[in-house]
N, C-alpha and C. Protein backbone atom coordinates (compact mmCIF):
# COMPACT_ATOMS: atom_id res chain seq x y z
N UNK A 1 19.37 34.56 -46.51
CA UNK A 1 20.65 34.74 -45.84
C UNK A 1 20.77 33.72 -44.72
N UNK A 2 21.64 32.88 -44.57
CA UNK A 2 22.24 32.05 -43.39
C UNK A 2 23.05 32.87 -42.46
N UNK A 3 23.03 32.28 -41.14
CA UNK A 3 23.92 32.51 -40.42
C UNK A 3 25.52 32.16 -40.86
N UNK A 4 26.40 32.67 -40.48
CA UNK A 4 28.05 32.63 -40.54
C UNK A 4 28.61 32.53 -39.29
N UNK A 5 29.65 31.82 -39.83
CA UNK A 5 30.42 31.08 -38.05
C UNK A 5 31.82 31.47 -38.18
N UNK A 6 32.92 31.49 -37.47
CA UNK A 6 34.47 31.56 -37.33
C UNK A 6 34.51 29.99 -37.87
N UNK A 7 35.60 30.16 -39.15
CA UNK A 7 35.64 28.90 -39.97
C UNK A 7 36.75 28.51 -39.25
N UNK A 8 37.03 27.37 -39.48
CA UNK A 8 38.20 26.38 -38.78
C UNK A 8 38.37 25.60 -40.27
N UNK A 9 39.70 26.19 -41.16
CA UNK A 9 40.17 25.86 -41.97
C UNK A 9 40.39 24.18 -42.29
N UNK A 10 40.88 23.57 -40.65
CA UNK A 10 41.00 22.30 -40.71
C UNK A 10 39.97 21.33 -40.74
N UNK A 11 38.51 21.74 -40.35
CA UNK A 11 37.18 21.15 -40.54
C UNK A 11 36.98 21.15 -41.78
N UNK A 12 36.95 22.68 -42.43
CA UNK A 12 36.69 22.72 -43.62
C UNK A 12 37.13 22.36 -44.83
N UNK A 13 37.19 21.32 -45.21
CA UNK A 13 37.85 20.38 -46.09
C UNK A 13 37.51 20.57 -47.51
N UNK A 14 36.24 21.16 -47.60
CA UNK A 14 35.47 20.98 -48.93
C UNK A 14 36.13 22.58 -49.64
N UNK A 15 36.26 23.05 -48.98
CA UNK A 15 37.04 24.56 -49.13
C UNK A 15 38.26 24.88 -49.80
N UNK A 16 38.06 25.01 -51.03
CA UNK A 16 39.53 24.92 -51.75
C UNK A 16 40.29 26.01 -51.02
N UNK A 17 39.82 27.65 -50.36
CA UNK A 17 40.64 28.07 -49.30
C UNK A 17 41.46 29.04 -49.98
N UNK A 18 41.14 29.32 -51.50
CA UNK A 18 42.10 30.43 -52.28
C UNK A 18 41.62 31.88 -51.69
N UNK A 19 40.69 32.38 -50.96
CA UNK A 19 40.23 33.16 -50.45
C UNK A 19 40.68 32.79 -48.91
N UNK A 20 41.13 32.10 -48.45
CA UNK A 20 41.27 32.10 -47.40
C UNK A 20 42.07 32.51 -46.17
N UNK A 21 41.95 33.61 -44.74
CA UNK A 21 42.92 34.05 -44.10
C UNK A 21 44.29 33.44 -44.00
N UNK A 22 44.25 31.86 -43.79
CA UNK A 22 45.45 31.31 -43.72
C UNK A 22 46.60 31.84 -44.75
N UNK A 23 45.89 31.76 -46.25
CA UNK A 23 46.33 32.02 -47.29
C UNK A 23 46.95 33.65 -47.52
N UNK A 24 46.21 34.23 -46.59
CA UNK A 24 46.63 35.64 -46.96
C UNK A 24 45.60 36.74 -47.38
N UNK A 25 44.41 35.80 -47.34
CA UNK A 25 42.91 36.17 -47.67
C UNK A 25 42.23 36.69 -46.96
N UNK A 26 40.63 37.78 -47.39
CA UNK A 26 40.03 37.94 -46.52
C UNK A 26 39.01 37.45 -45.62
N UNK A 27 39.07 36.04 -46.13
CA UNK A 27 38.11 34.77 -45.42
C UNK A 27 37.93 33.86 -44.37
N UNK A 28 37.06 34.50 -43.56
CA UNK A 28 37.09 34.11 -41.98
C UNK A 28 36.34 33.58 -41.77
N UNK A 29 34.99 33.08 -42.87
CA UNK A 29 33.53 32.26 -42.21
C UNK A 29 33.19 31.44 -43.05
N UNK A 30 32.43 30.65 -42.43
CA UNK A 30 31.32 29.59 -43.30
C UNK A 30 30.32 29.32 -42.70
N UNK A 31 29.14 29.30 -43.44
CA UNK A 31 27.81 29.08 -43.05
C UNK A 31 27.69 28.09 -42.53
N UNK A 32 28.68 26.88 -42.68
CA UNK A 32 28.17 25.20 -41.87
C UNK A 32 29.01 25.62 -41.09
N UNK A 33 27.69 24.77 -39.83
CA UNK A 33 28.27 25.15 -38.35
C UNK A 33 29.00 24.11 -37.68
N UNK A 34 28.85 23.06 -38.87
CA UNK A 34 29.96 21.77 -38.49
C UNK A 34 31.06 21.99 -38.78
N UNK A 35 31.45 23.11 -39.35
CA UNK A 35 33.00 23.37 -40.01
C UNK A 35 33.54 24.67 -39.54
N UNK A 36 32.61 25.01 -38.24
CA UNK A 36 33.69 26.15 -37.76
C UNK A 36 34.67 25.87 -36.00
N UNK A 37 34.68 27.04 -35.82
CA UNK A 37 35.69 26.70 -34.18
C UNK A 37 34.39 26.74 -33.69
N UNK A 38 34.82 25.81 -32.40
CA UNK A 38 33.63 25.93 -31.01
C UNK A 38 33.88 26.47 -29.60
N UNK A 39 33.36 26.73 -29.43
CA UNK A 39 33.26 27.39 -27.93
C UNK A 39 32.13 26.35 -26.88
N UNK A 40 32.39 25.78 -26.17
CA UNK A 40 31.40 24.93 -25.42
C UNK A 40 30.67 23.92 -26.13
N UNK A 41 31.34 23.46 -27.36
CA UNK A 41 30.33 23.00 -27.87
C UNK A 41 29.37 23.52 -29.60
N UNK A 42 29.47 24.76 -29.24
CA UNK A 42 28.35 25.35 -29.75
C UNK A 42 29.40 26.45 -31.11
N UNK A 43 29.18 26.10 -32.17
CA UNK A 43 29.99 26.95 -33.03
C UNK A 43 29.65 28.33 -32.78
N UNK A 44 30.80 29.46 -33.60
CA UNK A 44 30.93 30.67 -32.96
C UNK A 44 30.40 31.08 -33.91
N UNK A 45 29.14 32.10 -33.73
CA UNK A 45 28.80 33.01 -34.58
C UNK A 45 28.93 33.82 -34.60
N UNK A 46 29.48 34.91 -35.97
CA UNK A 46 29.70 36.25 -36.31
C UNK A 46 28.37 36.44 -36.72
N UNK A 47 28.26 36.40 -37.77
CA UNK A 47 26.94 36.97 -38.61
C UNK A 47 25.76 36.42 -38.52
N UNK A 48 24.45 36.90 -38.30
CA UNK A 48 23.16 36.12 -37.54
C UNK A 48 22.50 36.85 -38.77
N UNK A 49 21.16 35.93 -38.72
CA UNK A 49 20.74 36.80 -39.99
C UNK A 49 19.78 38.06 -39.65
N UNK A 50 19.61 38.98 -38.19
CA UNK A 50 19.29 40.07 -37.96
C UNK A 50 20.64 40.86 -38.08
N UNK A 51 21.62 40.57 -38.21
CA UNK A 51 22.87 41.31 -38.10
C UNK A 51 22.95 41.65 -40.25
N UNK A 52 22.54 40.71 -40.83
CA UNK A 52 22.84 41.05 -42.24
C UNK A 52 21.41 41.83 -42.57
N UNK A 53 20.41 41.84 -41.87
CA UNK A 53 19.36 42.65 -42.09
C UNK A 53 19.73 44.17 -41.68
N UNK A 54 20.67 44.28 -40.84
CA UNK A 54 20.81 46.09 -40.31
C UNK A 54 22.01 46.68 -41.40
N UNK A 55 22.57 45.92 -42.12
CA UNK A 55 23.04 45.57 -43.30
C UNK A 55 22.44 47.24 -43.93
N UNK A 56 21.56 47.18 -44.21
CA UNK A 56 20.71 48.03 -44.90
C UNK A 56 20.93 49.68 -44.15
N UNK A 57 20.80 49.42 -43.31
CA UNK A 57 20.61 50.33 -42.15
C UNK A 57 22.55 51.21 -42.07
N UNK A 58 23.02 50.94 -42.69
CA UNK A 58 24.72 51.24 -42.42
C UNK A 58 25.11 51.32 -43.65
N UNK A 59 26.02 52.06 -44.19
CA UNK A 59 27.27 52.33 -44.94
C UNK A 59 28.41 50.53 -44.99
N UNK A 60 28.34 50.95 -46.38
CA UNK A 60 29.38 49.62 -46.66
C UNK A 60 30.26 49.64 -45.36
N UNK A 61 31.56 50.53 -45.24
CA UNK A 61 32.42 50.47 -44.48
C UNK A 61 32.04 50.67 -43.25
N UNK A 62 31.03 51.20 -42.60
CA UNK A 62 30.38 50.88 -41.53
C UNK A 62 30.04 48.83 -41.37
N UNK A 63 29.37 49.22 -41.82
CA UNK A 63 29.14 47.48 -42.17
C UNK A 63 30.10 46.34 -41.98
N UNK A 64 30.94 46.71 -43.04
CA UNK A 64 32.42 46.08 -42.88
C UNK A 64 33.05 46.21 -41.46
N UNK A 65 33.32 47.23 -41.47
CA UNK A 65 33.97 47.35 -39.54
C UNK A 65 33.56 46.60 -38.76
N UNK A 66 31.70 46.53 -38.60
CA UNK A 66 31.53 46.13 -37.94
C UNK A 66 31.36 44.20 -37.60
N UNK A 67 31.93 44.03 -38.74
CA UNK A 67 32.06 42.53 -39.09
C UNK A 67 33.28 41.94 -38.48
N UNK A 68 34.06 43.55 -39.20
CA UNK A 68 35.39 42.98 -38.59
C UNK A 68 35.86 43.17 -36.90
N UNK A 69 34.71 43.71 -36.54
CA UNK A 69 34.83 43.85 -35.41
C UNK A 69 34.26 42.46 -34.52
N UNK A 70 33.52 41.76 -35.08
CA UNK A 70 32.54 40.87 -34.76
C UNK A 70 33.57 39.37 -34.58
N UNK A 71 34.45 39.87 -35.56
CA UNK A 71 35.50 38.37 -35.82
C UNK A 71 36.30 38.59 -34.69
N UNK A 72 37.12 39.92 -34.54
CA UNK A 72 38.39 40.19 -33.88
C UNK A 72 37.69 39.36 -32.15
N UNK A 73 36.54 40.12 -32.14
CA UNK A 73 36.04 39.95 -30.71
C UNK A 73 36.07 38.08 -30.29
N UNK A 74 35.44 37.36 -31.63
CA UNK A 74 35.35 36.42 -31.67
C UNK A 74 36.62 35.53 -30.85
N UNK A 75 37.60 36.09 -32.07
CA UNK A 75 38.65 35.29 -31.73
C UNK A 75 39.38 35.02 -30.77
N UNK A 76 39.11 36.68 -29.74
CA UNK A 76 39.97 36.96 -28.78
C UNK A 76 39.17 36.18 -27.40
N UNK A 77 37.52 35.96 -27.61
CA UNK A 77 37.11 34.87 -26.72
C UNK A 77 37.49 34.10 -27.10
N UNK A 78 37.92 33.03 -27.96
CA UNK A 78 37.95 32.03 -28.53
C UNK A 78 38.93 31.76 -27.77
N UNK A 79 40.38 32.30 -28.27
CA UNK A 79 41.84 32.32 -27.32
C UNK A 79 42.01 32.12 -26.14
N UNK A 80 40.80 33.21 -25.55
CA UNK A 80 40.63 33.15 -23.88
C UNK A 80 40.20 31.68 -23.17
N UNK A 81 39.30 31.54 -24.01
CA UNK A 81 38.56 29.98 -23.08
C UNK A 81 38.73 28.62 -24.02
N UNK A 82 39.54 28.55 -24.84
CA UNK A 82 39.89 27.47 -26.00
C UNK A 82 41.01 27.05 -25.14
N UNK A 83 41.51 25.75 -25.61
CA UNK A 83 42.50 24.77 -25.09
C UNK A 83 43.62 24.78 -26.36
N UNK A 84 42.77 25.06 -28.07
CA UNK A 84 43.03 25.24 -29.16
C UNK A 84 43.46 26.89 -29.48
N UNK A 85 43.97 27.30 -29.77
CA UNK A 85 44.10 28.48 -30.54
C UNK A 85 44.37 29.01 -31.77
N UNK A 86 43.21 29.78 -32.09
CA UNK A 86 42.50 30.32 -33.24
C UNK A 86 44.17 30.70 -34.19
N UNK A 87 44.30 29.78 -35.18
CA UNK A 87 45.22 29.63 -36.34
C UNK A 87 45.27 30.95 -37.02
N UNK A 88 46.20 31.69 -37.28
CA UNK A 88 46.74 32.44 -37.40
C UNK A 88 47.13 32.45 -39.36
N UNK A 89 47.23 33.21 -39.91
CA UNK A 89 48.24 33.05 -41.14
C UNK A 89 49.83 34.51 -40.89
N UNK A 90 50.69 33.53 -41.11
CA UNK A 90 51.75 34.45 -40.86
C UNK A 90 52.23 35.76 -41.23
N UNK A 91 51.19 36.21 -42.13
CA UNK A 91 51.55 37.61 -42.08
C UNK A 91 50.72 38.13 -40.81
N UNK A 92 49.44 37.50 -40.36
CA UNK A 92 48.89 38.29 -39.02
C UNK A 92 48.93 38.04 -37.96
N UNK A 93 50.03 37.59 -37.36
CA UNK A 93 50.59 36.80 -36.34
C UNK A 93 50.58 38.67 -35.42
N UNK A 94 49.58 38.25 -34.42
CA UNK A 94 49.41 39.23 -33.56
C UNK A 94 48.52 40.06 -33.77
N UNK A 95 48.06 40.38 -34.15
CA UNK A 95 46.73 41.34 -35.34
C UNK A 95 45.74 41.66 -34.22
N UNK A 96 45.63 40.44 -33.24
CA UNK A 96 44.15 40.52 -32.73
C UNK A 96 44.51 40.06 -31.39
């Protein structure tokens, strides 16, 4: 298991993106940390690989929540201290 980062659609080039939030999708990460948003520098990580190990330890939808909890939080630092702001797809314009 790799770590996962907040993807930045526009880095990610190699990404055909049919899964992707912009699109309407549920796809918010990528493992290369050259192709996500940054914060200081330093790409943003959701998923670490002790976080997919407790994996085990939780209920799917436990699990899930807490992913999606992991992004929302993400983004809303991201917003806070970014100059950039975290791209949106128009059906979730406000979501977070």
């Amino acid at each position: 298991m790799e770590n996962f980062y907040l993807c930045d659609p526009t880095l990610n080039t190699i990404c055909n993106k049919s899964g992707c939030y912009i699109n309407g999708g549920p796809c918010r990460l990528t493992y290369n940390p050259d192709k996500a948003y940054k914060l200081d520098n330093a790409p943003i990580l959701i998923i670490s690989k002790e976080d997919f190990d407790e994996r085990e330890a939780m209920d799917v939808n436990s699990y899930n929540d807490f992913i999606d909890m992991k992004i929302a939080l993400a983004i809303l630092r991201f917003n806070e201290k970014s100059n950039v702001k975290y791209e949106e797809s128009q059906n979730e314009k406000n979501t977070y």
